[in-house]
C-alpha atoms as a PDB file:
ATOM      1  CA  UNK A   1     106.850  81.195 117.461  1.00  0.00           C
ATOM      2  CA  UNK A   2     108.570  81.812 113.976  1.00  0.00           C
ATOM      3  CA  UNK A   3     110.786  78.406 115.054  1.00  0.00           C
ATOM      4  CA  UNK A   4     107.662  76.431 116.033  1.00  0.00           C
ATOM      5  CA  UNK A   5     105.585  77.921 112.326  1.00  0.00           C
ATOM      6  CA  UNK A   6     108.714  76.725 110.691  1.00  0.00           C
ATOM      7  CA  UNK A   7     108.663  73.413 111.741  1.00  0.00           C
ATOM      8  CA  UNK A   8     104.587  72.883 111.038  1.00  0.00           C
ATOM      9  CA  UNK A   9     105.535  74.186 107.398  1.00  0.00           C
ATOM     10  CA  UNK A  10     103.496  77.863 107.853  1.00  0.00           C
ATOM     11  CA  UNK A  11     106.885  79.484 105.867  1.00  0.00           C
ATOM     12  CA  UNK A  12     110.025  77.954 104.204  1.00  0.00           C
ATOM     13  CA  UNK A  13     112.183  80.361 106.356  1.00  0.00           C
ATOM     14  CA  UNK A  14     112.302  81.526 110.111  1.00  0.00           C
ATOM     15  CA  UNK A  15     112.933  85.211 108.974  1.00  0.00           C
ATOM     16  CA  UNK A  16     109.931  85.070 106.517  1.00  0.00           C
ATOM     17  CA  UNK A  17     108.051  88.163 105.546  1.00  0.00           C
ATOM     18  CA  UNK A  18     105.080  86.027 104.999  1.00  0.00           C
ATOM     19  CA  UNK A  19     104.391  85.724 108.967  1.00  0.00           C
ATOM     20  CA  UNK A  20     103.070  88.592 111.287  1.00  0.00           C
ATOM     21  CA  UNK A  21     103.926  88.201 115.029  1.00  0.00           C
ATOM     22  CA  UNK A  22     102.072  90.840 117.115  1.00  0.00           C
ATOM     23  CA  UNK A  23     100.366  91.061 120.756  1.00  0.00           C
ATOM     24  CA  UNK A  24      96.488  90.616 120.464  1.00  0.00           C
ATOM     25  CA  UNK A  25      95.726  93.843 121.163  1.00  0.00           C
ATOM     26  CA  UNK A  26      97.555  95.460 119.018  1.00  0.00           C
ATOM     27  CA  UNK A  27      96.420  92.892 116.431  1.00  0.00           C
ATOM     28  CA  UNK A  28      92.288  93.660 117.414  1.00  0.00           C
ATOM     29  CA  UNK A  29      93.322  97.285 116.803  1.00  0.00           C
ATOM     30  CA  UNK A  30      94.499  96.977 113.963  1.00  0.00           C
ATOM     31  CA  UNK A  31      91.962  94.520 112.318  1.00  0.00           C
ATOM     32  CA  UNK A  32      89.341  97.255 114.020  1.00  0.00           C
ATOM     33  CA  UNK A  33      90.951 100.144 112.220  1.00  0.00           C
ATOM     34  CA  UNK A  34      90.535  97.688 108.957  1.00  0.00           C
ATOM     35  CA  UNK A  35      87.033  96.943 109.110  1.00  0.00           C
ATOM     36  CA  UNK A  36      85.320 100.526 110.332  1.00  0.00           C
ATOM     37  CA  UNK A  37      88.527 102.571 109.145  1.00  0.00           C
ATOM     38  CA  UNK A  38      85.459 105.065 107.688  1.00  0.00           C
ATOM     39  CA  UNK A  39      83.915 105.182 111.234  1.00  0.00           C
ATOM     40  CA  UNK A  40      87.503 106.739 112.609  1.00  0.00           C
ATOM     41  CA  UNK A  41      88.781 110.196 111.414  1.00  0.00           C
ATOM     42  CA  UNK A  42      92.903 110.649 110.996  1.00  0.00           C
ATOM     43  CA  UNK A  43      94.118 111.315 113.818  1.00  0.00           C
ATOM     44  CA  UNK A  44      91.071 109.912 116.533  1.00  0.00           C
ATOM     45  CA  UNK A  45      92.227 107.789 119.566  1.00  0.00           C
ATOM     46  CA  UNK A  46      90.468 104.761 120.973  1.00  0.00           C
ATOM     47  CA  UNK A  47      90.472 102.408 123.165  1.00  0.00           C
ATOM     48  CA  UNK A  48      90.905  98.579 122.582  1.00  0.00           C
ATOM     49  CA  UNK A  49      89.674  96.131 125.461  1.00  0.00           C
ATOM     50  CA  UNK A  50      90.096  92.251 125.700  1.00  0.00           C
ATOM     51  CA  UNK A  51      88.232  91.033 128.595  1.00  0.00           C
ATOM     52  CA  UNK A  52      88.292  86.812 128.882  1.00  0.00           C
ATOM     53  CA  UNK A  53      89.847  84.207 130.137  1.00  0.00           C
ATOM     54  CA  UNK A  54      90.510  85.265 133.761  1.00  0.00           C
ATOM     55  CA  UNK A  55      92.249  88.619 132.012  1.00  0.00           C
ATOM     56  CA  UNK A  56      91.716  91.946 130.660  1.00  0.00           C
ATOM     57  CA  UNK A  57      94.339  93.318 128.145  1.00  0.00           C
ATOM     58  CA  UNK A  58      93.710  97.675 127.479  1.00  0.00           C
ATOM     59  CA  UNK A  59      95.600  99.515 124.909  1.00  0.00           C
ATOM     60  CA  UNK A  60      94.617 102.878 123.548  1.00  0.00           C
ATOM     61  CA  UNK A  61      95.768 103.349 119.562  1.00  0.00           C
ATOM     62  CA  UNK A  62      95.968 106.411 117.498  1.00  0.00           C
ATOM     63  CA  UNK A  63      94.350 106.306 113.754  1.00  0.00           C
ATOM     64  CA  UNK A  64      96.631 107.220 111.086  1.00  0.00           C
ATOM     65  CA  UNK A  65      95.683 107.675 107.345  1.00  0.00           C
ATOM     66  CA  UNK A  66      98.831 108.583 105.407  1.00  0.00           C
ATOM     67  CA  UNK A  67      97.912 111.302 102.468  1.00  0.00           C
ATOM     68  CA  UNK A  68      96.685 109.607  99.526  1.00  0.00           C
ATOM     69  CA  UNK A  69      95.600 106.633 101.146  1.00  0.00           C
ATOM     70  CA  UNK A  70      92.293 105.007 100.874  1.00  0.00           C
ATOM     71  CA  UNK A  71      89.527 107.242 102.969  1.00  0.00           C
ATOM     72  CA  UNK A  72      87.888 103.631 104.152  1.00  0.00           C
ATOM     73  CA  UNK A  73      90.562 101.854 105.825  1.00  0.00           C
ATOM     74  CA  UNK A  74      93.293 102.962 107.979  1.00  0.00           C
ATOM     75  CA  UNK A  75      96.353 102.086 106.721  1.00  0.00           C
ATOM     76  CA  UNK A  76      98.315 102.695 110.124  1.00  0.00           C
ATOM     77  CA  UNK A  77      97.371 102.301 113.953  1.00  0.00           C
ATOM     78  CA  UNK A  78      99.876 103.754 116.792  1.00  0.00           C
ATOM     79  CA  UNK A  79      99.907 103.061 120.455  1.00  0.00           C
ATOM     80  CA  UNK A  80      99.645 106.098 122.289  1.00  0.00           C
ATOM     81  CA  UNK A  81     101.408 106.565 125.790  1.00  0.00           C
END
């Protein structure tokens, strides 16, 4: 993927900081945790379903909010096993 965004001119360099590779769920989680980060106290677990395209892709994430961050977005999101 970083070879292929390379070549289509996404980032100057294959080891660039600029580009974020991630599974989707983990990436839904994690944009979730962004946008109702108030919604989840430190420390709550959820559950992240992807149902479509013939599949269904589950992960359950821990909510993290380092001290001193900001109390409306989570900052950090952890699978849990």
């Amino acid at each position: 993927m970083r070879e292929a965004s390379l070549q289509a001119g996404l980032i100057e360099v294959v080891d660039s900081a600029n580009l974020l590779l991630g599974i989707e769920p983990e990436l839904a989680a994690l944009q979730t945790g962004i946008e109702v980060g108030a919604l989840l106290d430190d420390g709550s677990v959820f559950m992240m379903l992807d149902c479509g395209g013939g599949t269904v892709d589950i992960t359950v994430q821990q909510a993290m909010r380092p001290a001193g961050a900001a109390s409306d977005a989570l900052t950090q999101i952890a699978g849990v096993a």
